[in-house]
N, C-alpha and C. Protein backbone atom coordinates (compact mmCIF):
# COMPACT_ATOMS: atom_id res chain seq x y z
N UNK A 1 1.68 11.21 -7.00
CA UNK A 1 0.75 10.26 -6.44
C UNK A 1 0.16 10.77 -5.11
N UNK A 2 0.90 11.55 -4.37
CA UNK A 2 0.53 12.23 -3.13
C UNK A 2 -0.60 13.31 -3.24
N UNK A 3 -0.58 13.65 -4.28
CA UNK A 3 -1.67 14.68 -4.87
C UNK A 3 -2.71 14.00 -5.22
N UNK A 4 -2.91 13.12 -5.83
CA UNK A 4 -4.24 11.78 -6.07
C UNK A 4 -4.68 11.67 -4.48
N UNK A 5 -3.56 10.52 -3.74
CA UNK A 5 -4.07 10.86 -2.43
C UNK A 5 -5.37 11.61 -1.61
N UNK A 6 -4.22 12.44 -1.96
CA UNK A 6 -5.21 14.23 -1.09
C UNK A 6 -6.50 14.02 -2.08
N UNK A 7 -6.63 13.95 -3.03
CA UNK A 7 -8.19 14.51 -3.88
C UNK A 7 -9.00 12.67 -3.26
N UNK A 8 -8.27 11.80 -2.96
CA UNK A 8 -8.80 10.38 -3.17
C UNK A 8 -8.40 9.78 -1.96
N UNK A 9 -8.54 9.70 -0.67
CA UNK A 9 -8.03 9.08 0.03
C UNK A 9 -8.43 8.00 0.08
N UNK A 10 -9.33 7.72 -0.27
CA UNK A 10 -10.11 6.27 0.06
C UNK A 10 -10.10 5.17 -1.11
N UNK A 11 -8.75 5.43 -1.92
CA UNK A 11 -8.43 4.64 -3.08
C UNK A 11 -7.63 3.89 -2.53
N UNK A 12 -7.79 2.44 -2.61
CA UNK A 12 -6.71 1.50 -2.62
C UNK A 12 -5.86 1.26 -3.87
N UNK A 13 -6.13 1.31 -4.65
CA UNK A 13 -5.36 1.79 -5.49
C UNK A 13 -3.77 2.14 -5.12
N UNK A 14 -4.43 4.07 -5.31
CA UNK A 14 -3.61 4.90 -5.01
C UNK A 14 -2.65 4.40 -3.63
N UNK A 15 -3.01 4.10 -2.74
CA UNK A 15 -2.33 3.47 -1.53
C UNK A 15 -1.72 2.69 -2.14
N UNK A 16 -1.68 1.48 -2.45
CA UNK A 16 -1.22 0.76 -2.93
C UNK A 16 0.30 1.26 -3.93
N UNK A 17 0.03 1.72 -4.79
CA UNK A 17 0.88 2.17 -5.96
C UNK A 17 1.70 3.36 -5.32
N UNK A 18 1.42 3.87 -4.17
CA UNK A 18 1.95 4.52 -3.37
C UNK A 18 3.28 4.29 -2.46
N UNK A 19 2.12 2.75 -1.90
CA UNK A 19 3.40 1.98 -1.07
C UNK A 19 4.45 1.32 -1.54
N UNK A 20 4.12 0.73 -2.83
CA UNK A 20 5.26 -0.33 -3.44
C UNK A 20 6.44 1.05 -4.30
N UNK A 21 5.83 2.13 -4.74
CA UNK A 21 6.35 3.50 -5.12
C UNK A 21 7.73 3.70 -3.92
N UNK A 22 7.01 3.91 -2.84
CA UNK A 22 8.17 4.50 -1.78
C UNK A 22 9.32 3.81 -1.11
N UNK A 23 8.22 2.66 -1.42
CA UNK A 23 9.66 1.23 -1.15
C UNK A 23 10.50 1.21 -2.28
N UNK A 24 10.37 1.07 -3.21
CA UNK A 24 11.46 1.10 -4.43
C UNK A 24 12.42 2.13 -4.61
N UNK A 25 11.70 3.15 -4.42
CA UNK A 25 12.10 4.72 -4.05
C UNK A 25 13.87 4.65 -3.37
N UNK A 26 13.06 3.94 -1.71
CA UNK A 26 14.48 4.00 -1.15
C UNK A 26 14.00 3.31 -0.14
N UNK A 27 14.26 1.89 0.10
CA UNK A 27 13.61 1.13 0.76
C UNK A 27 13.94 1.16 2.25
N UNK A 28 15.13 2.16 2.45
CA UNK A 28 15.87 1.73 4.07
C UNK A 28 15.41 3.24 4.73
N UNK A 29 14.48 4.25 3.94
CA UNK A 29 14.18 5.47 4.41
C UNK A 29 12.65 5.03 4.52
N UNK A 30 11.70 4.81 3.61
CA UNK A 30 10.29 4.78 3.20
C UNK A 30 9.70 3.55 3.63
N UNK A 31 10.11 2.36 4.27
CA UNK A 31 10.01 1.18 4.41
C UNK A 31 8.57 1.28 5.24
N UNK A 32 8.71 1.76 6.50
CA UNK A 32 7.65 2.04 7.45
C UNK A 32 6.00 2.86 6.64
N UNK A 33 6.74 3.75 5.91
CA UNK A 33 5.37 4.38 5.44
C UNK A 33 4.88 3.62 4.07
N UNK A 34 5.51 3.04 3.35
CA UNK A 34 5.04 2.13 2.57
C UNK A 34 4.33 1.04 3.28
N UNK A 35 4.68 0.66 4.12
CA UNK A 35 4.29 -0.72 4.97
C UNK A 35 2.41 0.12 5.56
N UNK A 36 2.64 1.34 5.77
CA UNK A 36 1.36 1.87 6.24
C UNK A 36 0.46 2.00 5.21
N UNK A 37 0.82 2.45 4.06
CA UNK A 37 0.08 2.39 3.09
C UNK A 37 -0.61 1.52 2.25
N UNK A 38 0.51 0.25 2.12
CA UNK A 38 -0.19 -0.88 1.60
C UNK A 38 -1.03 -1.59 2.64
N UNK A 39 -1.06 -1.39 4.08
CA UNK A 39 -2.06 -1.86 5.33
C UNK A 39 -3.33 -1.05 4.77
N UNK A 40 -3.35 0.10 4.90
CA UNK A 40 -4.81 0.67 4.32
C UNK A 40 -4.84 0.27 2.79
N UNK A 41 -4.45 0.14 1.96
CA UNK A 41 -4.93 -0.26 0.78
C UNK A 41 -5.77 -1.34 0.81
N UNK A 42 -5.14 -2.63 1.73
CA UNK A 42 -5.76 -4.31 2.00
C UNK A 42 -6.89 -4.05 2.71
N UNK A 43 -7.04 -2.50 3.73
CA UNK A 43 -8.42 -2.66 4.48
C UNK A 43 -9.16 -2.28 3.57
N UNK A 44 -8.99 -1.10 2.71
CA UNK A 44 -9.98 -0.81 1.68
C UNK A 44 -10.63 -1.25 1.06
N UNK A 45 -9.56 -2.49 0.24
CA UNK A 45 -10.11 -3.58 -0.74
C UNK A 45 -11.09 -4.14 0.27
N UNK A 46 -10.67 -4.68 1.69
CA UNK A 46 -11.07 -5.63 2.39
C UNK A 46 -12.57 -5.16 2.56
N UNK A 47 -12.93 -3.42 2.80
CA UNK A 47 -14.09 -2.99 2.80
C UNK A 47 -15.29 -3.24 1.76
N UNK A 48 -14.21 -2.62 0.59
CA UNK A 48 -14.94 -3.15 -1.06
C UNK A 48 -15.28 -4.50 -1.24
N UNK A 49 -15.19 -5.54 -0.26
CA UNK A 49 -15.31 -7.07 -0.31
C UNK A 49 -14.59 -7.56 -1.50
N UNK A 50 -13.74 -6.77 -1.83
CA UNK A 50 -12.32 -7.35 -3.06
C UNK A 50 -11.17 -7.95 -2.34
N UNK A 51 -11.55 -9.27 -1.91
CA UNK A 51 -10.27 -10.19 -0.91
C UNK A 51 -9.25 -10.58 -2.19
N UNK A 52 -9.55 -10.98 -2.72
CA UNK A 52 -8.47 -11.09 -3.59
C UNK A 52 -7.42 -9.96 -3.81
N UNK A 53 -7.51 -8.72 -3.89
CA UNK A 53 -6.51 -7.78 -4.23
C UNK A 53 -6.58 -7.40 -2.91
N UNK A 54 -7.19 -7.75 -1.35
CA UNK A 54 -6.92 -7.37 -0.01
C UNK A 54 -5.98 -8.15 0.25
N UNK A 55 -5.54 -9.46 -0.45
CA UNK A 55 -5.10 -10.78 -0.54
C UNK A 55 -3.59 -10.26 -0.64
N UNK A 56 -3.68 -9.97 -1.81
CA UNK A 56 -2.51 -9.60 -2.96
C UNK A 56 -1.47 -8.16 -1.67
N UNK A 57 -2.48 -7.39 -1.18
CA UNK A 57 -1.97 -5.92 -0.67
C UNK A 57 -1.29 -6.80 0.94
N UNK A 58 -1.92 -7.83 1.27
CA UNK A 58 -1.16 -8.14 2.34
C UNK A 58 0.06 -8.68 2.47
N UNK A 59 0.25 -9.71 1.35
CA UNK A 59 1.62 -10.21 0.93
C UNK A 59 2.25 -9.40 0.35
N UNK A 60 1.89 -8.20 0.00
CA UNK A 60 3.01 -7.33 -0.77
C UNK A 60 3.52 -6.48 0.73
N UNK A 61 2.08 -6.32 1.65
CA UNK A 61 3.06 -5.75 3.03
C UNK A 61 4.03 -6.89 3.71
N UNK A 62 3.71 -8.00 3.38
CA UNK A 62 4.69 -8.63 4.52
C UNK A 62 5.90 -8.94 3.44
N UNK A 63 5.81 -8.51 2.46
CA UNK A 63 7.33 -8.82 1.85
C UNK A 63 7.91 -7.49 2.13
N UNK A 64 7.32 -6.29 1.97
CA UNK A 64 8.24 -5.16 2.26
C UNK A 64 8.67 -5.17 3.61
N UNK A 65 7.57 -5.47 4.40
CA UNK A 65 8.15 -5.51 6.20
C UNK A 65 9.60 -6.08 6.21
N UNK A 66 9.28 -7.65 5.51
CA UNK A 66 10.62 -8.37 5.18
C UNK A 66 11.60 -7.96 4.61
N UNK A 67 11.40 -6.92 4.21
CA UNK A 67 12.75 -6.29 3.67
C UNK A 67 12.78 -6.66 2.37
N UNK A 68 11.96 -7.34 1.13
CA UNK A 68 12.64 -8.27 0.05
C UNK A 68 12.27 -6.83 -0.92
């Protein structure tokens, strides 16, 4: 997915599927950079005027912040 990234940075998407990726991964190592990733995913959408999935990317950051 880090390789998508690099060719795509400006996918929320990829951010996205990135962040919830690294949290699952290992949530007490990756927590912080998942939390960064799904933040740019929600601005992206938020750019694309797609609030709904900017919606969706923010509650998925504040549950990982939360630890759940």
């Amino acid at each position: 997915m880090r390789q998508q990234l690099e060719h795509h940075p400006n996918d929320p998407d990829i951010h996205q599927d990135l962040g919830i990726s690294l949290y699952y991964l290992n949530r007490c190592i990756h927590r912080k950079e998942a939390v960064t990733h799904l933040q740019q995913a929600e601005r992206l959408f938020e750019s694309r005027e797609d609030s709904d999935r900017a919606a969706i990317a923010r509650v998925m950051t504040a549950l990982v912040s939360w630890n759940y």
